[in-house]
N, C-alpha and C. Protein backbone atom coordinates (compact mmCIF):
# COMPACT_ATOMS: atom_id res chain seq x y z
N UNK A 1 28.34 -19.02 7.21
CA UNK A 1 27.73 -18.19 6.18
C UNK A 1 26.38 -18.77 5.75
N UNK A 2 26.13 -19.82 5.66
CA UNK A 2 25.03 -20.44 5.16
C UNK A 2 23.73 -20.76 6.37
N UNK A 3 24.71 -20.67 7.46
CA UNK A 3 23.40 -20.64 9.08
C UNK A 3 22.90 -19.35 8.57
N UNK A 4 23.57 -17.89 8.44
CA UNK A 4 23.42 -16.76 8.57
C UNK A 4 22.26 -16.34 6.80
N UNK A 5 22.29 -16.93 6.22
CA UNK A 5 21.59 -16.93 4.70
C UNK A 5 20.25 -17.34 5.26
N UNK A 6 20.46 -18.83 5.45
CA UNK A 6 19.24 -19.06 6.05
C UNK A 6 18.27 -18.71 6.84
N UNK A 7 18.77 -17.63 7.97
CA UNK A 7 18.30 -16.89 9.30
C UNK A 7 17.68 -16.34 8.25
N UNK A 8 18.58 -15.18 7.59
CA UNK A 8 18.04 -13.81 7.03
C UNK A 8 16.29 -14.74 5.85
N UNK A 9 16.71 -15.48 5.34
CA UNK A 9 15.66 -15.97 4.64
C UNK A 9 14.08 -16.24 5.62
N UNK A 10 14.35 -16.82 6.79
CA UNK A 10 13.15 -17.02 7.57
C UNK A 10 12.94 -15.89 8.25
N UNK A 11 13.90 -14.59 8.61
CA UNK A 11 13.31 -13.41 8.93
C UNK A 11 12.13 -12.63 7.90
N UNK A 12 12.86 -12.89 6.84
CA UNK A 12 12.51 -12.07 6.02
C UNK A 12 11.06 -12.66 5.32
N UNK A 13 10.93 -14.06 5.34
CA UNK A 13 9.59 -14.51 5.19
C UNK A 13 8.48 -14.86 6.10
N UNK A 14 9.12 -14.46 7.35
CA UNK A 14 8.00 -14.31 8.64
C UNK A 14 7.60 -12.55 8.69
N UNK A 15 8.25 -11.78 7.99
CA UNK A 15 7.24 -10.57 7.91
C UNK A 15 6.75 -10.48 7.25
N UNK A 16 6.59 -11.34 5.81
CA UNK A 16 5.76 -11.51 4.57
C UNK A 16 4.66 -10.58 5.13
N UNK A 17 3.56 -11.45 5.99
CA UNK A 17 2.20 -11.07 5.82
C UNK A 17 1.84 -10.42 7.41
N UNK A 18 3.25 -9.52 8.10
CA UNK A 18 3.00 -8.77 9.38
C UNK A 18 1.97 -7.79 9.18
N UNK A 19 1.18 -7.68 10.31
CA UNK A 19 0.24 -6.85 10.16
C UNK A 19 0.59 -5.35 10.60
N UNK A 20 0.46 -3.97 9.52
CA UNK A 20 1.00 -2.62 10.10
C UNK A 20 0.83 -2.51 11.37
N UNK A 21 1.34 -1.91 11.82
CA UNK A 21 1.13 -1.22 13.25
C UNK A 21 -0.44 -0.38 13.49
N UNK A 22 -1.11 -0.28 12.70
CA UNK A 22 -2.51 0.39 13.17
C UNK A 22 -3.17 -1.01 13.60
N UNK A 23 -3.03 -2.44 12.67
CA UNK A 23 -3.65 -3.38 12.68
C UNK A 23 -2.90 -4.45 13.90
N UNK A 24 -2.12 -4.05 14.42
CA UNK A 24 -1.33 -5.02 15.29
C UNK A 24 -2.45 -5.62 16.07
N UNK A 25 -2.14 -6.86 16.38
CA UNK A 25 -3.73 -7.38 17.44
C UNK A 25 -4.80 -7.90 17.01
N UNK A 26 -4.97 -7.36 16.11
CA UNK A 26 -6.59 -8.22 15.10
C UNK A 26 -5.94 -9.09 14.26
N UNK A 27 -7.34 -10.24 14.27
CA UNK A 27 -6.73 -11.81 14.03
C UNK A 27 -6.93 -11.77 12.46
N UNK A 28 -5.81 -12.46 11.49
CA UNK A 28 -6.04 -12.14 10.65
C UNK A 28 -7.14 -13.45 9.94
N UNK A 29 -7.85 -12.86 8.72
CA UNK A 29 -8.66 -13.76 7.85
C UNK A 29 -8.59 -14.65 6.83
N UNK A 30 -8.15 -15.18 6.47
CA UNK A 30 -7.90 -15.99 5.07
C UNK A 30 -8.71 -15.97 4.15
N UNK A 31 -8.65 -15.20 2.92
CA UNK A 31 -9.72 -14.91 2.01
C UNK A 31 -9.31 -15.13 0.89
N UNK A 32 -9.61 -15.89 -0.19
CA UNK A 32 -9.52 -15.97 -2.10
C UNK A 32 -10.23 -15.48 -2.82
N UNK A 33 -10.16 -14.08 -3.42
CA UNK A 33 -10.92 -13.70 -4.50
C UNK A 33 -10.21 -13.86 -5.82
N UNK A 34 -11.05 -14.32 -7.04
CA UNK A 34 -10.01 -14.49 -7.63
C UNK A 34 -9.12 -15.07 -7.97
N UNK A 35 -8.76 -15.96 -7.82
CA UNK A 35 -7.46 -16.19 -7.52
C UNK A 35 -6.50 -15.48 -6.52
N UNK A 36 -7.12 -14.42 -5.78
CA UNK A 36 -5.90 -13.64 -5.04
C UNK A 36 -6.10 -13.70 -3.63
N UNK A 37 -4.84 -14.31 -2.84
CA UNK A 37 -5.36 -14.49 -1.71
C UNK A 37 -4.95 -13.34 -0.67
N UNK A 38 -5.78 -13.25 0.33
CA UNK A 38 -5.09 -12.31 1.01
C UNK A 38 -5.45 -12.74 2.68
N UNK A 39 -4.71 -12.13 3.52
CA UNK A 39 -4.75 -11.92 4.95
C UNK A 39 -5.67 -10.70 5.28
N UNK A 40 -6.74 -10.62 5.77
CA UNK A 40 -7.72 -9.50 5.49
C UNK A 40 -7.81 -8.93 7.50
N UNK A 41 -7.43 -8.31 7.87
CA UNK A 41 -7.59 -7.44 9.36
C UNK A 41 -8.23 -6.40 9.35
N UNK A 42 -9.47 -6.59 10.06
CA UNK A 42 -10.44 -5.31 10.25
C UNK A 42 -9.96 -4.38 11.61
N UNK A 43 -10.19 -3.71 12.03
CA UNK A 43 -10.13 -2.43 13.25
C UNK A 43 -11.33 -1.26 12.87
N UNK A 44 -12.20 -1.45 14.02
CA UNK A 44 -13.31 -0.52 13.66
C UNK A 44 -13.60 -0.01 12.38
N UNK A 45 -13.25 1.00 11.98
CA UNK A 45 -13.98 1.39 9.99
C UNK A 45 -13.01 1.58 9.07
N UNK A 46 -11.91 0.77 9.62
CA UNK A 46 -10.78 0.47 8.59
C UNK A 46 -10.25 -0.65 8.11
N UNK A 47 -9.81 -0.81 7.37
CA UNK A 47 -9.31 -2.77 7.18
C UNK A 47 -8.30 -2.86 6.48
N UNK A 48 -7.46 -3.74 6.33
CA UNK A 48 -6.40 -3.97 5.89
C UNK A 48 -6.15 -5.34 5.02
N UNK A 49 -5.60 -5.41 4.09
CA UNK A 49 -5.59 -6.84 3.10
C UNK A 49 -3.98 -7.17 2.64
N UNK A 50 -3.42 -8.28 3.35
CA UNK A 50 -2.06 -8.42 2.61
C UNK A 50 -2.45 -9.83 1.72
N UNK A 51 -1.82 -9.78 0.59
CA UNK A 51 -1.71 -10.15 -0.47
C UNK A 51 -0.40 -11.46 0.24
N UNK A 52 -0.71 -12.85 -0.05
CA UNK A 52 0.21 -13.82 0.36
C UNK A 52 0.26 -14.24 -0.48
N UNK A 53 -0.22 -14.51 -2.00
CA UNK A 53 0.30 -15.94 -2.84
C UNK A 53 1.00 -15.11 -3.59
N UNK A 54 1.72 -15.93 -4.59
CA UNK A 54 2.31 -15.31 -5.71
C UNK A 54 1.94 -15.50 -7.01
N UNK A 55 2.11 -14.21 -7.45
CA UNK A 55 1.16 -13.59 -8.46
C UNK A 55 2.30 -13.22 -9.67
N UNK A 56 2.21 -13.33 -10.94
CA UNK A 56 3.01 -12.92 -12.06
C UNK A 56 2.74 -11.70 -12.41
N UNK A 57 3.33 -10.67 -12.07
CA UNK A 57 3.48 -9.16 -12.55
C UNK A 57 2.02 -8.92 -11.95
N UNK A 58 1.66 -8.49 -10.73
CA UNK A 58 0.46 -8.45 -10.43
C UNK A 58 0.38 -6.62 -10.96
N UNK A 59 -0.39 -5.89 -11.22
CA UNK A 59 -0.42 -4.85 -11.40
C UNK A 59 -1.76 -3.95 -10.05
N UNK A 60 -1.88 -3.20 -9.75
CA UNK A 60 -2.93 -2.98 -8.66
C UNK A 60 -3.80 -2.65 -8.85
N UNK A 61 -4.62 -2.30 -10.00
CA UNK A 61 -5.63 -2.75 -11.01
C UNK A 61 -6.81 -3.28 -10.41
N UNK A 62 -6.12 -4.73 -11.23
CA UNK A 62 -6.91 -5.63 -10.90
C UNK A 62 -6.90 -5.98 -9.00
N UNK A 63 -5.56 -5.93 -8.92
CA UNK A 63 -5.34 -6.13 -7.66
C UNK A 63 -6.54 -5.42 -6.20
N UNK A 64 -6.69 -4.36 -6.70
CA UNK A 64 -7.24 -3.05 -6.12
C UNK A 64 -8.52 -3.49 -5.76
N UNK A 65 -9.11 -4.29 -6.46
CA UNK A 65 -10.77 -4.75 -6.47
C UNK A 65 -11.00 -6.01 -5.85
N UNK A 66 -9.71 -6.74 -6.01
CA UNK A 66 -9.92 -8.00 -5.66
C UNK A 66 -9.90 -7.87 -3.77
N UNK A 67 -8.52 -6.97 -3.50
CA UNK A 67 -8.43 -6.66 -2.16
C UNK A 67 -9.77 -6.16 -1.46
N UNK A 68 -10.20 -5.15 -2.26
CA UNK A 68 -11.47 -4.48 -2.07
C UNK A 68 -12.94 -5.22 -1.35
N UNK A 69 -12.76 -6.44 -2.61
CA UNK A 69 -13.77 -7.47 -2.37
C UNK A 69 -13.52 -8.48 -1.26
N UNK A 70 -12.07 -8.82 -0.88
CA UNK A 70 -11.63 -9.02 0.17
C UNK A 70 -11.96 -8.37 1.67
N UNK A 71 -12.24 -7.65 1.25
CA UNK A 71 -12.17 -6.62 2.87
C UNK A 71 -13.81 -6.26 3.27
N UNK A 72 -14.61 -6.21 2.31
CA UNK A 72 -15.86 -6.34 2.19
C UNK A 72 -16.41 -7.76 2.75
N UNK A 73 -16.24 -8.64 2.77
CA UNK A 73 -16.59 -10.06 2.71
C UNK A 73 -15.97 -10.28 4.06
N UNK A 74 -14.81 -9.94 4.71
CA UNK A 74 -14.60 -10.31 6.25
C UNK A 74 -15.39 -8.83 6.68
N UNK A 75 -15.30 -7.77 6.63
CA UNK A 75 -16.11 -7.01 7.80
C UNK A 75 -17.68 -6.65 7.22
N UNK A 76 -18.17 -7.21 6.38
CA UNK A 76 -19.52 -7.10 6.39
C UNK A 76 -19.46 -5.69 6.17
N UNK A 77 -18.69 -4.83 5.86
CA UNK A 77 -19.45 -3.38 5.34
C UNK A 77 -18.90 -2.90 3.76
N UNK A 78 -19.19 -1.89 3.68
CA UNK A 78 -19.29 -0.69 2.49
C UNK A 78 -17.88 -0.48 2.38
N UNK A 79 -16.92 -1.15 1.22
CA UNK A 79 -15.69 -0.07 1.04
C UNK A 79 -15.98 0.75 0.17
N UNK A 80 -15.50 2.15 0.83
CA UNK A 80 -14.95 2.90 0.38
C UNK A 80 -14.59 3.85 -0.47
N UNK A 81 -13.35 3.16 0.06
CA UNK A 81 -11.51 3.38 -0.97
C UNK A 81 -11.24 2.90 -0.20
N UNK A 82 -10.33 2.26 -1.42
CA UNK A 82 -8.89 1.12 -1.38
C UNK A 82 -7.94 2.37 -1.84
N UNK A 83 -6.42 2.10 -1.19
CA UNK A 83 -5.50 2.58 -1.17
C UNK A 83 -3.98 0.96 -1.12
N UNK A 84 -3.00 1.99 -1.59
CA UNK A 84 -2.14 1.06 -1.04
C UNK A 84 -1.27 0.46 -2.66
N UNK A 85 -0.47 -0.90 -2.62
CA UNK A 85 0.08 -1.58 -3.31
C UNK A 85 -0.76 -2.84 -4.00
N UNK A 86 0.22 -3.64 -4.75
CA UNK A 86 0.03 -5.05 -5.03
C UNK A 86 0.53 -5.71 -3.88
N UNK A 87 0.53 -5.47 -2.87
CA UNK A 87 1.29 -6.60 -1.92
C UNK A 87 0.60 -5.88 -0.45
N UNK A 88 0.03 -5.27 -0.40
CA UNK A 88 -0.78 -4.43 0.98
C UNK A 88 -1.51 -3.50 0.58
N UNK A 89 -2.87 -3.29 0.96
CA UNK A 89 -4.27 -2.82 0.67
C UNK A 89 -4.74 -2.01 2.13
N UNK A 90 -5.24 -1.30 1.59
CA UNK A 90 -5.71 -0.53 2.99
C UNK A 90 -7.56 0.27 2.31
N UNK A 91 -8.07 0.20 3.56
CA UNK A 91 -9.71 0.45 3.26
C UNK A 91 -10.40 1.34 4.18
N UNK A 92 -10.95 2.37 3.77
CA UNK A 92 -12.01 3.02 4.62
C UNK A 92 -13.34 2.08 4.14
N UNK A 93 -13.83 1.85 5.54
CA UNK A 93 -15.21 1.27 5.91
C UNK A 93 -16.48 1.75 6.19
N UNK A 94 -17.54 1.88 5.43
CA UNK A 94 -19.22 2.05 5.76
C UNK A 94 -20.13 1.05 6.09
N UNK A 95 -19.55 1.00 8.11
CA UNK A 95 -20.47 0.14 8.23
C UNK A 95 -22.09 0.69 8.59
N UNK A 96 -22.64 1.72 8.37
CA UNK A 96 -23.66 1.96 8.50
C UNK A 96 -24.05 2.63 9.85
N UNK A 97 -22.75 2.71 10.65
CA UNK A 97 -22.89 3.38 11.98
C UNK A 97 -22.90 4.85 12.11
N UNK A 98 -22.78 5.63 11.10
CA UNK A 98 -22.46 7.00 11.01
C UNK A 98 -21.43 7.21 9.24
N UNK A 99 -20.90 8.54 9.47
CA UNK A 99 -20.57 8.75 8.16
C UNK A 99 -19.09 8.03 8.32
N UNK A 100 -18.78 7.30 7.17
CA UNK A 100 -17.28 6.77 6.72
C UNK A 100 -16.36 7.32 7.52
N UNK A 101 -15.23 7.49 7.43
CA UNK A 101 -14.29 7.87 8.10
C UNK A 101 -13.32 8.83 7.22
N UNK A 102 -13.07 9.86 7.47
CA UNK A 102 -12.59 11.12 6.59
C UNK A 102 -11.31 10.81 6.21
N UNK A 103 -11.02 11.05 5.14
CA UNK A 103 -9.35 10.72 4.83
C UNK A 103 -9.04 11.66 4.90
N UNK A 104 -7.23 11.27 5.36
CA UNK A 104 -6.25 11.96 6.29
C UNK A 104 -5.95 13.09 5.33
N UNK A 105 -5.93 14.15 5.38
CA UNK A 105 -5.31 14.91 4.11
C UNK A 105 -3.88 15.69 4.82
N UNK A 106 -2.64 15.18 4.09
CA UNK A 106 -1.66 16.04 4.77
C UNK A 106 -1.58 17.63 4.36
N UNK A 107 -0.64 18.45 5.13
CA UNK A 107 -0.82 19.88 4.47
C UNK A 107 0.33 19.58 3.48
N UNK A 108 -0.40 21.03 2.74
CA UNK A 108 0.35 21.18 1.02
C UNK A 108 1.70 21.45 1.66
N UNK A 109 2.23 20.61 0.78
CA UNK A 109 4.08 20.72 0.48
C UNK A 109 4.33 21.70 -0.50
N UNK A 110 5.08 22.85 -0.05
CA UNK A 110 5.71 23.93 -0.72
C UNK A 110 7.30 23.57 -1.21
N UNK A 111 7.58 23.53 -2.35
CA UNK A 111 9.07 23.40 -2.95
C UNK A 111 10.23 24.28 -3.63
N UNK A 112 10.98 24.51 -2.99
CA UNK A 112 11.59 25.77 -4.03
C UNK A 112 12.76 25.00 -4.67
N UNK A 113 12.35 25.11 -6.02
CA UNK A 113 13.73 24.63 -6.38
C UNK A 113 14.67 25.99 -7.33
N UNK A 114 16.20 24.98 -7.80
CA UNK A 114 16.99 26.41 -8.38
C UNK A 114 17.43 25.57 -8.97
N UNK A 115 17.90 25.56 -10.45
CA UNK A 115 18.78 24.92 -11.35
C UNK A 115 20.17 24.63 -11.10
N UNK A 116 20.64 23.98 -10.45
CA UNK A 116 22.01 23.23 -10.59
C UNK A 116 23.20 24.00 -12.07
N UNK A 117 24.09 24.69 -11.91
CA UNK A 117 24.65 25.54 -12.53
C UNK A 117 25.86 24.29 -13.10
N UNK A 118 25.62 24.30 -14.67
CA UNK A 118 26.32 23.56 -15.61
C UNK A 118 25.83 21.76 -15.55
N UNK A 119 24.47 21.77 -15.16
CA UNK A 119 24.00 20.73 -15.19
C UNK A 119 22.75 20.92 -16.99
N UNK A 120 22.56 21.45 -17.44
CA UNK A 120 21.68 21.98 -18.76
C UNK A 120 22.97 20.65 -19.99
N UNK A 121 21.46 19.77 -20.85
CA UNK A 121 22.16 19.17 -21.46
C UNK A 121 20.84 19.37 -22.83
N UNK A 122 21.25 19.84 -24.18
CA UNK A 122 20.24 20.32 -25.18
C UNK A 122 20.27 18.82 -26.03
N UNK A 123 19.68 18.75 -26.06
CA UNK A 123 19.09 17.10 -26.83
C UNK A 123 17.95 17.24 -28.06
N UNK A 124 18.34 17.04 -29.12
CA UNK A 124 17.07 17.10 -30.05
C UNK A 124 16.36 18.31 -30.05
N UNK A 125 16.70 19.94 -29.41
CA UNK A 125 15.69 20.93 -29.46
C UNK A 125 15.47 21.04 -27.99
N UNK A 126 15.80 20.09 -26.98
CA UNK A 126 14.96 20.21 -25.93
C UNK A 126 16.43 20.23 -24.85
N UNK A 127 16.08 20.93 -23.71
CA UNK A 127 16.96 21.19 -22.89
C UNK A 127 16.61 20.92 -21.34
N UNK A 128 17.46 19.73 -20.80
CA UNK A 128 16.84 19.07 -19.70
C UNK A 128 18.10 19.81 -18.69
N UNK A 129 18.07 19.59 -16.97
CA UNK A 129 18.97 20.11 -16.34
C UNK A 129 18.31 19.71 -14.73
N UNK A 130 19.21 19.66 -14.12
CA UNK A 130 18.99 18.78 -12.68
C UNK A 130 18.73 20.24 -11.85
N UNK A 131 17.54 20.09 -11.35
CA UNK A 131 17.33 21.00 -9.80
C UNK A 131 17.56 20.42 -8.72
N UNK A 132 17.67 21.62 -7.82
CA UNK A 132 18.40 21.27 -6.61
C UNK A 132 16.64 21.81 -5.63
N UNK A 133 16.30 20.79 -5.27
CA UNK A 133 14.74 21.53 -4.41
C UNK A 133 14.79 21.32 -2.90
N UNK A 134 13.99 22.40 -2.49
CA UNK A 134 14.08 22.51 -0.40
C UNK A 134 12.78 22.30 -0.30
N UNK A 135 12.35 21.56 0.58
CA UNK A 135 10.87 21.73 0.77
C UNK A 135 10.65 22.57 2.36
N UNK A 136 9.49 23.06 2.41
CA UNK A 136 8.93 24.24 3.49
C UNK A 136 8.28 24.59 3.78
């Protein structure tokens, strides 16, 4: 039981700072802004920033800029937008070769929902109740 604790513990902290699958292959950077460190992987006009130290209630905020400034400083260009978490950052890049790179826009999600019958609970004036939704 305790070989098997241990495995799961070094699995699980050797993907800490794996690089997504768009970034697989590019070497990663070691960068401190801040105090915040990150693993920074460029790929042509996109870049990527994982967040490795540990941080107390990091919020993505602050986080957001620091990554930002991160990703700027290894590929030498223009971010952006930052997207993403406190723990993985993602960047469109202006390196000056043409226009940025267009973000992905998915198509609109249509939802139908219907009220769940004897789910209605009246509270203070106000009347809450669970839907049941399909998307399409």
């Amino acid at each position: 039981m305790r070989f098997l604790s241990a495995l799961s513990a070094a699995i699980f902290l050797i993907a800490c700072n794996t690089a997504s699958p768009a970034f697989r292959g590019a070497a990663p950077t070691r960068v401190t802004v801040q105090g915040s460190t990150f693993d920074v992987r460029v790929k042509a006009d996109r870049a990527e920033a994982i967040r490795v130290n540990v941080e107390y209630a990091p919020r993505f905020g602050p986080i957001q800029a620091r990554a930002g400034a991160a990703m700027a400083m290894v590929s030498g260009c223009q971010v952006v937008e930052v997207t993403g978490d406190q723990a993985q950052a993602f960047a469109r890049l202006d390196c000056g070769n043409g226009p940025p790179p267009k973000r992905k826009r998915s198509a609109p999600l249509e939802i139908e929902c219907t009220p769940v019958p004897g789910s209605e609970i009246a509270i203070a004036g106000e009347v809450s109740l669970d839907l049941d939704c399909a998307a399409f």
